[in-house]
Protein backbone atom coordinates (compact mmCIF):
# COMPACT_ATOMS: atom_id res chain seq x y z
CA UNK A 1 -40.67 21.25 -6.91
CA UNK A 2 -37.62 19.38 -7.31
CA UNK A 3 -35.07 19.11 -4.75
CA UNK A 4 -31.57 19.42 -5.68
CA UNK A 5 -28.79 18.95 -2.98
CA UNK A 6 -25.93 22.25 -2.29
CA UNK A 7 -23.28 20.53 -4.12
CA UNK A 8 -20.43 20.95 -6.02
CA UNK A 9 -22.01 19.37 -9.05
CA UNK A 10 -25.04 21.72 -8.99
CA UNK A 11 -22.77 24.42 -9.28
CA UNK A 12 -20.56 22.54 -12.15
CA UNK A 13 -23.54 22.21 -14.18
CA UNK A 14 -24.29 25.72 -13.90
CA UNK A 15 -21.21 26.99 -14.45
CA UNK A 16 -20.07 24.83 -17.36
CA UNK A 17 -23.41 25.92 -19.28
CA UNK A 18 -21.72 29.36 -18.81
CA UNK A 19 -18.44 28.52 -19.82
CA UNK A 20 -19.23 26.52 -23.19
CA UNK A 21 -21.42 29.24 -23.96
CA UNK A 22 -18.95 31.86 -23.53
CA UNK A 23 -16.51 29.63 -25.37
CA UNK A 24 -19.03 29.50 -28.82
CA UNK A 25 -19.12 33.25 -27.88
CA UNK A 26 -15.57 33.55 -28.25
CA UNK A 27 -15.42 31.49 -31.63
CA UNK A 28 -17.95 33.18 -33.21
CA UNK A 29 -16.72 36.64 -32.49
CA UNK A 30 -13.06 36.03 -32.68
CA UNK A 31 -12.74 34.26 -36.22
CA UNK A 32 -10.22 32.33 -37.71
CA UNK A 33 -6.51 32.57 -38.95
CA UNK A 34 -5.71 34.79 -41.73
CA UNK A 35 -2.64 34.48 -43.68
CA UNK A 36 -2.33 38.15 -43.66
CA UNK A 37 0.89 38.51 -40.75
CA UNK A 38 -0.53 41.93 -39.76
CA UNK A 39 -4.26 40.71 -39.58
CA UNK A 40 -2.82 37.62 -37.68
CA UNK A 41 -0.79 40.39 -35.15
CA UNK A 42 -4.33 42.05 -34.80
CA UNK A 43 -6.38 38.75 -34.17
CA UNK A 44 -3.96 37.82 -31.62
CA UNK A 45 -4.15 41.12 -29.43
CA UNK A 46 -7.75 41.23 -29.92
CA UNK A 47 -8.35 37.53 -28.15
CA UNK A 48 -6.01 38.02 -25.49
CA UNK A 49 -8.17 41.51 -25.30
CA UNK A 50 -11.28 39.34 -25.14
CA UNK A 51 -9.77 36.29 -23.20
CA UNK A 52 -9.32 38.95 -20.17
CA UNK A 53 -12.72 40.16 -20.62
CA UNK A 54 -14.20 36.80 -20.37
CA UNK A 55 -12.17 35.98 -17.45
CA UNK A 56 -12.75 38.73 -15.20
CA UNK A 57 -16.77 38.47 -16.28
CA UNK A 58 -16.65 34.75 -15.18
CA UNK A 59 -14.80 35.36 -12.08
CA UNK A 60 -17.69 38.16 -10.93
CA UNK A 61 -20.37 35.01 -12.00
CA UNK A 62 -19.22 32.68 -9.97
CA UNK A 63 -18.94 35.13 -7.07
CA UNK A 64 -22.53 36.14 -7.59
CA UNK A 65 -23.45 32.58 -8.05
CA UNK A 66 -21.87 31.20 -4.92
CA UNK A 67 -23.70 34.27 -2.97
CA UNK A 68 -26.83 33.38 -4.29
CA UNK A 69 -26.60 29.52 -3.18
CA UNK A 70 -25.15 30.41 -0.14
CA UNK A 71 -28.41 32.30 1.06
CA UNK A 72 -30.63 29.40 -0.23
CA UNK A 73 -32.59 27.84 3.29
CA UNK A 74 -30.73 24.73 4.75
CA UNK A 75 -28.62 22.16 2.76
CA UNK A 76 -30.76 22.09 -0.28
CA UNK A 77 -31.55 24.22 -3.50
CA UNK A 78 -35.07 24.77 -4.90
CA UNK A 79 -35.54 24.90 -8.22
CA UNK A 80 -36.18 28.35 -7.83
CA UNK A 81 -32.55 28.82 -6.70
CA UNK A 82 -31.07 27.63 -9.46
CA UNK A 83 -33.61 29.82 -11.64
CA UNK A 84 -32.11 32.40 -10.08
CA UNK A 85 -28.86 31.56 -10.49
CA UNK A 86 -28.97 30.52 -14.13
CA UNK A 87 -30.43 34.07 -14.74
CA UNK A 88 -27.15 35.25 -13.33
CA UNK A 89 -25.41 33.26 -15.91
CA UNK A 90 -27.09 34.91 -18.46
CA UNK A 91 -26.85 37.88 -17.76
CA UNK A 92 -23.11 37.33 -17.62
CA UNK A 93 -23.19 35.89 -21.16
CA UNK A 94 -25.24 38.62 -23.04
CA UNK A 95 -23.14 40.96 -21.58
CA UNK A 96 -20.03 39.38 -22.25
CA UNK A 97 -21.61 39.06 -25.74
CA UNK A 98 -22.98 42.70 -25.95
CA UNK A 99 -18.80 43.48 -25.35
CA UNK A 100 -17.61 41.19 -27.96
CA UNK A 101 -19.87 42.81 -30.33
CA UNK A 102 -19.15 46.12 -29.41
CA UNK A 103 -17.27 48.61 -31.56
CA UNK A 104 -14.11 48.71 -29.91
CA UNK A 105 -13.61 44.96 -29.99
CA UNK A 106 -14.43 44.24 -33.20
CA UNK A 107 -12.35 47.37 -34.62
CA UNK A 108 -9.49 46.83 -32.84
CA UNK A 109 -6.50 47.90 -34.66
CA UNK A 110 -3.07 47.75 -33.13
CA UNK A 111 -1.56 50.13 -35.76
CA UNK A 112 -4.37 52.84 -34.50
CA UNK A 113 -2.89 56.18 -34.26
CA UNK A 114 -3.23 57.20 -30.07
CA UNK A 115 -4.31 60.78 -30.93
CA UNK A 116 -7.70 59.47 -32.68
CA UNK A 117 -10.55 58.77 -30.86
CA UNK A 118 -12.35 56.78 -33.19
CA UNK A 119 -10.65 53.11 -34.40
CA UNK A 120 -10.22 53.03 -38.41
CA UNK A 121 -8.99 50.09 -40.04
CA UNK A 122 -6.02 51.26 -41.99
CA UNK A 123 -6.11 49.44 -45.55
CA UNK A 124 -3.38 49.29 -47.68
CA UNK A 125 -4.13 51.12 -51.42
CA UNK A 126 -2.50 51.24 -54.23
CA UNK A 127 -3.15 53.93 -56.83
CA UNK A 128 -1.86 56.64 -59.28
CA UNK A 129 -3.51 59.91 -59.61
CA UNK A 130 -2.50 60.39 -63.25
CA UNK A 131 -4.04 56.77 -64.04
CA UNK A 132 -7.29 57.45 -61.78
CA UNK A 133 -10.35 57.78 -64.20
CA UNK A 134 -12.16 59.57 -60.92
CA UNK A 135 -9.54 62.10 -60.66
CA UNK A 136 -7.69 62.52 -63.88
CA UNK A 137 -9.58 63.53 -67.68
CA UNK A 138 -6.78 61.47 -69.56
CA UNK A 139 -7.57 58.69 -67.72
CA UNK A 140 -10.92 58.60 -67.93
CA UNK A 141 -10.97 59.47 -71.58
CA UNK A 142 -8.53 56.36 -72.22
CA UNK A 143 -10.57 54.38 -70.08
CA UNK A 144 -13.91 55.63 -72.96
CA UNK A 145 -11.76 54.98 -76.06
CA UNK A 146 -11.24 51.39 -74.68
CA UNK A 147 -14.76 50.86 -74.62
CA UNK A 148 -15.74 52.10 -78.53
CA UNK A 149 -12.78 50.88 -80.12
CA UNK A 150 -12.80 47.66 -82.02
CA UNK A 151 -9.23 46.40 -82.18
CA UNK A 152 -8.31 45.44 -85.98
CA UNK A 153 -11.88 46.74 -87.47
CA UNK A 154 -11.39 50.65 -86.68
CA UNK A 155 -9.32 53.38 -87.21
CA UNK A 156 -8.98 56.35 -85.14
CA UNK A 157 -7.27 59.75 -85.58
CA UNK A 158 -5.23 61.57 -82.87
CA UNK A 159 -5.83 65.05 -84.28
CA UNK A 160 -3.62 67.20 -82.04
CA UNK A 161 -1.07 64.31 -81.25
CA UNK A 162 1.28 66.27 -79.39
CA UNK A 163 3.87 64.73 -77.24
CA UNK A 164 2.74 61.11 -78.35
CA UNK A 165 0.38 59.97 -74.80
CA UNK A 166 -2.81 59.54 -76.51
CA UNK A 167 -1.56 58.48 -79.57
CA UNK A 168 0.54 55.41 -77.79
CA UNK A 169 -2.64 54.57 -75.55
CA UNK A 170 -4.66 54.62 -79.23
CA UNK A 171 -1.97 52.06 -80.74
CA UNK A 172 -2.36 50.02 -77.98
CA UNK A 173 -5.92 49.62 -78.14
CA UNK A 174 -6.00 49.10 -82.02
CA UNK A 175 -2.95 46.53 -82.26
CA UNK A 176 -2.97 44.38 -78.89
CA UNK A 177 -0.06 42.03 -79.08
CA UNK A 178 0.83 43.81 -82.79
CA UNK A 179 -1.76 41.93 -84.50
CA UNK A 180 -3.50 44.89 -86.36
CA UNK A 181 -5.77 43.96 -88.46
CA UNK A 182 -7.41 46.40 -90.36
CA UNK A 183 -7.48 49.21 -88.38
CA UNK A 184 -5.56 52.39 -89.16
CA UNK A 185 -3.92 54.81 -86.68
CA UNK A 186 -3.52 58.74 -87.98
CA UNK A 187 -1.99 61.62 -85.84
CA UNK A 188 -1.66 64.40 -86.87
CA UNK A 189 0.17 67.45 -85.44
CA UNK A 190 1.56 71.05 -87.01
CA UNK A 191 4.81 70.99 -85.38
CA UNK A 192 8.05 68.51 -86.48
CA UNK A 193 8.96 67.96 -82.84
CA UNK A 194 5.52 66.73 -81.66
CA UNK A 195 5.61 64.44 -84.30
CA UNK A 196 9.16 63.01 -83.93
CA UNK A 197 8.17 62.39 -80.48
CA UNK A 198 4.66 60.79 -81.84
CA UNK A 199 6.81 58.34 -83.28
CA UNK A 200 8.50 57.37 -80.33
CA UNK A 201 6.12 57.03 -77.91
CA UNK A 202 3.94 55.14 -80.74
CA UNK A 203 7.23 52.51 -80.81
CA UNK A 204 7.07 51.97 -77.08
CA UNK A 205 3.30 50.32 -77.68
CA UNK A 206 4.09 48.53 -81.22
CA UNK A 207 6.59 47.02 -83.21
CA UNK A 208 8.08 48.73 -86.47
CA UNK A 209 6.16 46.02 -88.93
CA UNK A 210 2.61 47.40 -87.46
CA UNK A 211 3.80 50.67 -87.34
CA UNK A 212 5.00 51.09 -91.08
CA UNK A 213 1.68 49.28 -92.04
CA UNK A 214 -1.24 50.96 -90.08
CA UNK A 215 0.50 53.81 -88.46
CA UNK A 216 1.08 57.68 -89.71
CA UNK A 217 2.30 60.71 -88.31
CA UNK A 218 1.26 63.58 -90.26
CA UNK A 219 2.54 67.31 -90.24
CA UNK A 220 -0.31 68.75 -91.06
CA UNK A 221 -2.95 71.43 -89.64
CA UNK A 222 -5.88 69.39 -87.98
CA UNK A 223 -8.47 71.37 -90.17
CA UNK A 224 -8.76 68.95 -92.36
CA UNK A 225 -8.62 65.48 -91.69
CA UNK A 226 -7.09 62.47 -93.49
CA UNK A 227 -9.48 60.12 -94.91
CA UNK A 228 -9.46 56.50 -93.28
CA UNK A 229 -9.92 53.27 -95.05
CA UNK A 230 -11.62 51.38 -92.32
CA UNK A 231 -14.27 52.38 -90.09
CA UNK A 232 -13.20 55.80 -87.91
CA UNK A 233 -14.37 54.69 -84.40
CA UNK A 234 -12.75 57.71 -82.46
CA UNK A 235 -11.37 61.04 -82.95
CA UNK A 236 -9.74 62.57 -79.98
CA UNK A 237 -8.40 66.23 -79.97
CA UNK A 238 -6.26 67.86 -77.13
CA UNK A 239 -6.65 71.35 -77.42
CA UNK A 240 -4.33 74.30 -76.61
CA UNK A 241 -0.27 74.16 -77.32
CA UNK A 242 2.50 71.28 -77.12
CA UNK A 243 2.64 70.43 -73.61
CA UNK A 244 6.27 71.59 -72.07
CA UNK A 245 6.90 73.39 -75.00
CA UNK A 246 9.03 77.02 -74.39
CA UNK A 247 6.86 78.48 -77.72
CA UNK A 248 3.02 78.96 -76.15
CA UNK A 249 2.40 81.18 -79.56
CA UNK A 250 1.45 78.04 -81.57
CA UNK A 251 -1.37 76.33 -80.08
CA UNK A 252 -4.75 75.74 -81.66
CA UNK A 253 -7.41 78.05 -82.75
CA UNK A 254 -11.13 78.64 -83.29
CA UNK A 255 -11.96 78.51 -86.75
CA UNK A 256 -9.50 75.54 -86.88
CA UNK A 257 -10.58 73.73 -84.36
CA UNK A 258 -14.03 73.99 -85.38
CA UNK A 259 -13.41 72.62 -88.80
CA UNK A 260 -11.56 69.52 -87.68
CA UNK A 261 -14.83 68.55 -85.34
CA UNK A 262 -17.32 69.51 -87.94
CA UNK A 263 -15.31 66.83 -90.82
CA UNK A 264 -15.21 64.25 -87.85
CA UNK A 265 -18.66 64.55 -87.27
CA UNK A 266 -19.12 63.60 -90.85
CA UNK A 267 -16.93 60.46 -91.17
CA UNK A 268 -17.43 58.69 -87.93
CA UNK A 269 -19.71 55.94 -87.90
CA UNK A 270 -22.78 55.15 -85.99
CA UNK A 271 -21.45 54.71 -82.42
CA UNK A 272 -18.38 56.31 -82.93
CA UNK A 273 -16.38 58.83 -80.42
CA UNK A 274 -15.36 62.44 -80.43
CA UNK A 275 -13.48 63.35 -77.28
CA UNK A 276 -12.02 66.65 -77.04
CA UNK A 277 -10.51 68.16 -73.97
CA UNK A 278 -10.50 72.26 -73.79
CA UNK A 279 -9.19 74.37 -71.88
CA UNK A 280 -11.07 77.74 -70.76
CA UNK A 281 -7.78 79.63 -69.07
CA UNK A 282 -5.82 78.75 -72.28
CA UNK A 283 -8.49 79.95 -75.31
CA UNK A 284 -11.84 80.83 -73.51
CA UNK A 285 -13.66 81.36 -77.09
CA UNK A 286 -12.19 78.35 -78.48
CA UNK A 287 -13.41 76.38 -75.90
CA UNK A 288 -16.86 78.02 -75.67
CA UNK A 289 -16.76 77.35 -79.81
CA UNK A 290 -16.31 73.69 -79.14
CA UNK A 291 -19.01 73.18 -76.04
CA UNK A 292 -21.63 75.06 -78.42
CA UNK A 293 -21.47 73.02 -81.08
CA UNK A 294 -20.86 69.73 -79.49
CA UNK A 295 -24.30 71.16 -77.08
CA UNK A 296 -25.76 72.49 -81.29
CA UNK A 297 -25.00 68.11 -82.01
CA UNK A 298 -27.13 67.52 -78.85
CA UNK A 299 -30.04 69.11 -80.19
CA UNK A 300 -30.03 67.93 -83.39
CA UNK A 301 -32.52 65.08 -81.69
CA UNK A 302 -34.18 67.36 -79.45
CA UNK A 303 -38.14 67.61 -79.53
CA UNK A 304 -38.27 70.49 -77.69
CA UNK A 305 -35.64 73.03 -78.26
CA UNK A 306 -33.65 73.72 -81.38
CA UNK A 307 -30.70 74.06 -82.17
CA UNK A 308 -31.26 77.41 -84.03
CA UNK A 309 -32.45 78.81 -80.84
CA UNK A 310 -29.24 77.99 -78.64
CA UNK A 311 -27.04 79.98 -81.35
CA UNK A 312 -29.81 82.94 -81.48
CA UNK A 313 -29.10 83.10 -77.53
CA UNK A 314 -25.63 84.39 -78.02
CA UNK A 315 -26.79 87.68 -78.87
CA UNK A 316 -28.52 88.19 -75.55
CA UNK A 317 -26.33 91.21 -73.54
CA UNK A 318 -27.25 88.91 -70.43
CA UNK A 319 -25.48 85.68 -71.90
CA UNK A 320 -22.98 84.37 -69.07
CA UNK A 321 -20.23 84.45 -71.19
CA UNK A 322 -20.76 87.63 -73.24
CA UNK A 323 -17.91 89.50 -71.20
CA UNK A 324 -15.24 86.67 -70.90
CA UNK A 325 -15.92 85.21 -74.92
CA UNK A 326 -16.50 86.88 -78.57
CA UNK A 327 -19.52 85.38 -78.66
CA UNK A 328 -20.91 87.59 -82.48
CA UNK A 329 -17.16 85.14 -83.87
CA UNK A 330 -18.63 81.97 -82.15
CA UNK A 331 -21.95 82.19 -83.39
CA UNK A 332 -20.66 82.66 -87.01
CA UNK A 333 -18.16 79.47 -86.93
CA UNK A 334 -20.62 77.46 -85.53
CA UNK A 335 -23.64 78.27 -87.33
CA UNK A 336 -21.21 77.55 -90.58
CA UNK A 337 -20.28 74.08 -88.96
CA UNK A 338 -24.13 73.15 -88.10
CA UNK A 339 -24.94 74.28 -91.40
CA UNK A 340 -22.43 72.11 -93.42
CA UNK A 341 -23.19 69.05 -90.78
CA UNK A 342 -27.01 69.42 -91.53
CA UNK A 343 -26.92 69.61 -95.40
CA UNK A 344 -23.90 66.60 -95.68
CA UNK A 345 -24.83 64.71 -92.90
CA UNK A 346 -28.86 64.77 -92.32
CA UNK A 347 -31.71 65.96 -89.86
CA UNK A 348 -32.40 63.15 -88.17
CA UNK A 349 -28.89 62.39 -86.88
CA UNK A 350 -28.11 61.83 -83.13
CA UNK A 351 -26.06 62.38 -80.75
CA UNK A 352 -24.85 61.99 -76.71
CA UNK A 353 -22.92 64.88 -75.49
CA UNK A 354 -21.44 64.58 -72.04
CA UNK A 355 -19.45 67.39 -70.49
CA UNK A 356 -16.65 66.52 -67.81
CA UNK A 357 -15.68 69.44 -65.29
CA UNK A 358 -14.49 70.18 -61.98
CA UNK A 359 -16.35 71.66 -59.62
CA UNK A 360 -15.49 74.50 -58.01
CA UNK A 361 -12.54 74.81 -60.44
CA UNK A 362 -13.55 76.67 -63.30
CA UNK A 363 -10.83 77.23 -65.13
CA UNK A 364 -9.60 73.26 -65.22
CA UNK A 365 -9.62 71.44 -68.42
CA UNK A 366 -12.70 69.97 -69.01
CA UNK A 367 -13.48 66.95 -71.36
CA UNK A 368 -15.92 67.23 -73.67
CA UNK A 369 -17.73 63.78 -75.42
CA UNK A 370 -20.05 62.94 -78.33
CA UNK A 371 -21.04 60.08 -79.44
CA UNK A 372 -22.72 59.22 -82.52
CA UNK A 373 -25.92 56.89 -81.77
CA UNK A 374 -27.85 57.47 -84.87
C-alpha cells in the first residue's frame, strides 16, 4: 500500500479532478453562443441555472470528502481512503451529469407559459393557410401544376377560369420572367365578368406583349374546348359557380362538365394533368359524374376489374349514393364519355387517378387528379 500524508494537497488533487471534470461537464452540456438574442437570453439563465447546481453539488463533496479523511486512522491516508473518497467524487459528477442531462435543464425555456407542466420550446413559424398545400386544395393543386408543366413547351387551359386565381398561377408557371416561349395559355369562362377579371389578374403575373401573344380569355361554354398549338400539359377545371358572385343560378352542369373532361382526356399528352376540384354540397350528381369517370379512366389499365362493371354497379338499390345522386343520368353521361374516349383514344391507355378529401368533412371540396402515363 502506498502511504499518502493528510494534507492539503491530497485533498487538492482530489478535488480538482472533480472540478475540471465538472467544468468539461458544463461545456459539453451548456453549448456555445448563438446569435439568436432570445436563444442567447435562454443560454444565459440556463448556466446560471446549472452554475448553482454545480456549486451546491461541490460544496456537499467536499463536505463528504473532508468527513471521510477525517475518520481515516492517525495522520496518514491509505490508498484505500482515497478510493473511497474518489468514489465520492464520482458519484458527485454522474449525478451532477445525470442533472445536466435531464429534461428540465436541457428544455429550459424562459418564455414557458407557468400554467404548463411540461417545458415546450416555442418556435417561431411562419405560414398561410390559403398557401399551405397540407391544408388548402388550391394550394396543393398549384403546387401539382408546377411539377407537369414545362414552361415555354406547353400549353394549358383554365376551363372554368372564374375570378382569374388559377389562371394567374398558370401564367406564371408558363411565362417565368415573360419569356414564353411556345406555350399557350386558354381560359375559358361563360360569364363577361369572370373573364374581365381573368384578364386582370392574368396582367398582375405577365406583361401585355406575352399576354397578347400566348394568352386568351374566351367566353365560351367549357364543353368544348379550344384546340392548342403546342403540347396541352394541364387542364384544370373549378367546378360549381363564380366565386362571390350574387347569381348562384349559373354554375356548371353535368352533361357539360362531362364533355369538357372527356375532349381533355383526348388532347393531353402522355404525362399530362387533369385536375378538377368538385364540390358535393354544391352539385352532388355532378360531382359523382366526374369521380366515376375519372375512377372509369382508372380502370382502363386494370387487370382485374373493368370498367364496364363499375358503371353496371350503379343500378344496384344498395349503391351508397343511390338516395343522395341520379345515378340511371350518371351512368348514361358517362358510359357516352367512356365510349367516345375508348373508340378515339384506345384500349390500352393509362391513367393515375388520385382523389383529395377531408376527412370527417364530407361535404368539403375535394380535388380530383388524373394523369395520363400511357
Amino acid at each position: 500500500n502506498t502511504i499518502v500524508n493528510k494534507s492539503p494537497d491530497a485533498v487538492a488533487s482530489l478535488l480538482g479532478s472533480a472540478v475540471r471534470r465538472a467544468v468539461e461537464t458544463l461545456e459539453i452540456n451548456g453549448g456555445g453562443e448563438s446569435s439568436n438574442p432570445l436563444e442567447n437570453d435562454a443560454g444565459k439563465i440556463k448556466t446560471e441555472k446549472t452554475s448553482e447546481v454545480a456549486d451546491g453539488l461541490m460544496n456537499s463533496v467536499v463536505e463528504r470528502a473532508v468527513g471521510v479523511l477525517d475518520t481515516a486512522d492517525g495522520e496518514t491516508t491509505t490508498k484505500k481512503t482515497l478510493e473511497a473518497v474518489d468514489a465520492v467524487l464520482e458519484s458527485a459528477v454522474r449525478r451532477a451529469t445525470d442533472m445536466l442531462e435531464s429534461k428540465e435543464m436541457t428544455e429550459f425555456n424562459p418564455l414557458e407559459s407557468n400554467d404548463s407542466a411540461t417545458t415546450i420550446e416555442k418556435i417561431p413559424i411562419e405560414w398561410s393557410y390559403i398557401d399551405n398545400p397540407c391544408i388548402h386544395f388550391t394550394a396543393l393543386a398549384h403546387k401539382q401544376w408546377e411539377h407537369v408543366l414545362i414552361p415555354g413547351i406547353d400549353a394549358a387551359i383554365d376551363a372554368t377560369c372564374g375570378n382569374g386565381n388559377d389562371s394567374k398561377k398558370l401564367a406564371s408557371i408558363l411565362f417565368p420572367n415573360n419569356s414564353a416561349g411556345a406555350s399557350e395559355l386558354i381560359c375559358v369562362d361563360v360569364q363577361h365578368d369572370a373573364c374581365l377579371a381573368t384578364k386582370d389578374a392574368i396582367l398582375e403575373a405577365v406583361d401585355f406583349a406575352v399576354f397578347n401573344e400566348n394568352v386568351q380569355v374566351l367566353q365560351t361554354s367549357h364543353a368544348s374546348l379550344p384546340v392548342t398549338k403546342a403540347p396541352l400539359g394541364l387542364v384544370c377545371w373549378n367546378l360549381g359557380h363564380l366565386p362571390n358572385s350574387g347569381n348562384r343560378e349559373i354554375c356548371t352542369q353535368v352533361e357539360s362538365t362531362i364533355a369538357s373532361i372527356t375532349a381533355a382526356v383526348l388532347s393531353l399528352r402522355i404525362g399530362g394533368l387533369l385536375s378538377i376540384m368538385t364540390y358535393p354540397k354544391t352539385n352532388a350528381d355532378e360531382d359523382y359524374a366526374v369521380r366515376t369517370l375519372l375512377e372509369c379512366l382508372a380502370l382502363l389499365s386494370s387487370k382485374t376489374i373493368d370498367y364496364n362493371q363499375l358503371l353496371e354497379s350503379l343500378e344496384h338499390e344498395s349503391h351508397p349514393e343511390e338516395k343522395r345522386c341520379n345515378l340511371k343520368k350518371i351512368k348514361e353521361v358517362v358510359t357516352e364519355a367512356m365510349a367516345r374516349i375508348v373508340d378515339e383514344g384506345g384500349q390500352d391507355q393509362a391513367w393515375r387517378v388520385m382523389d383529395h378529401k377531408m376527412m370527417g368533412r364530407p361535404f368539403s371540396p375535394i380535388l380530383l387528379t388524373a394523369i395520363r402515363i400511357k
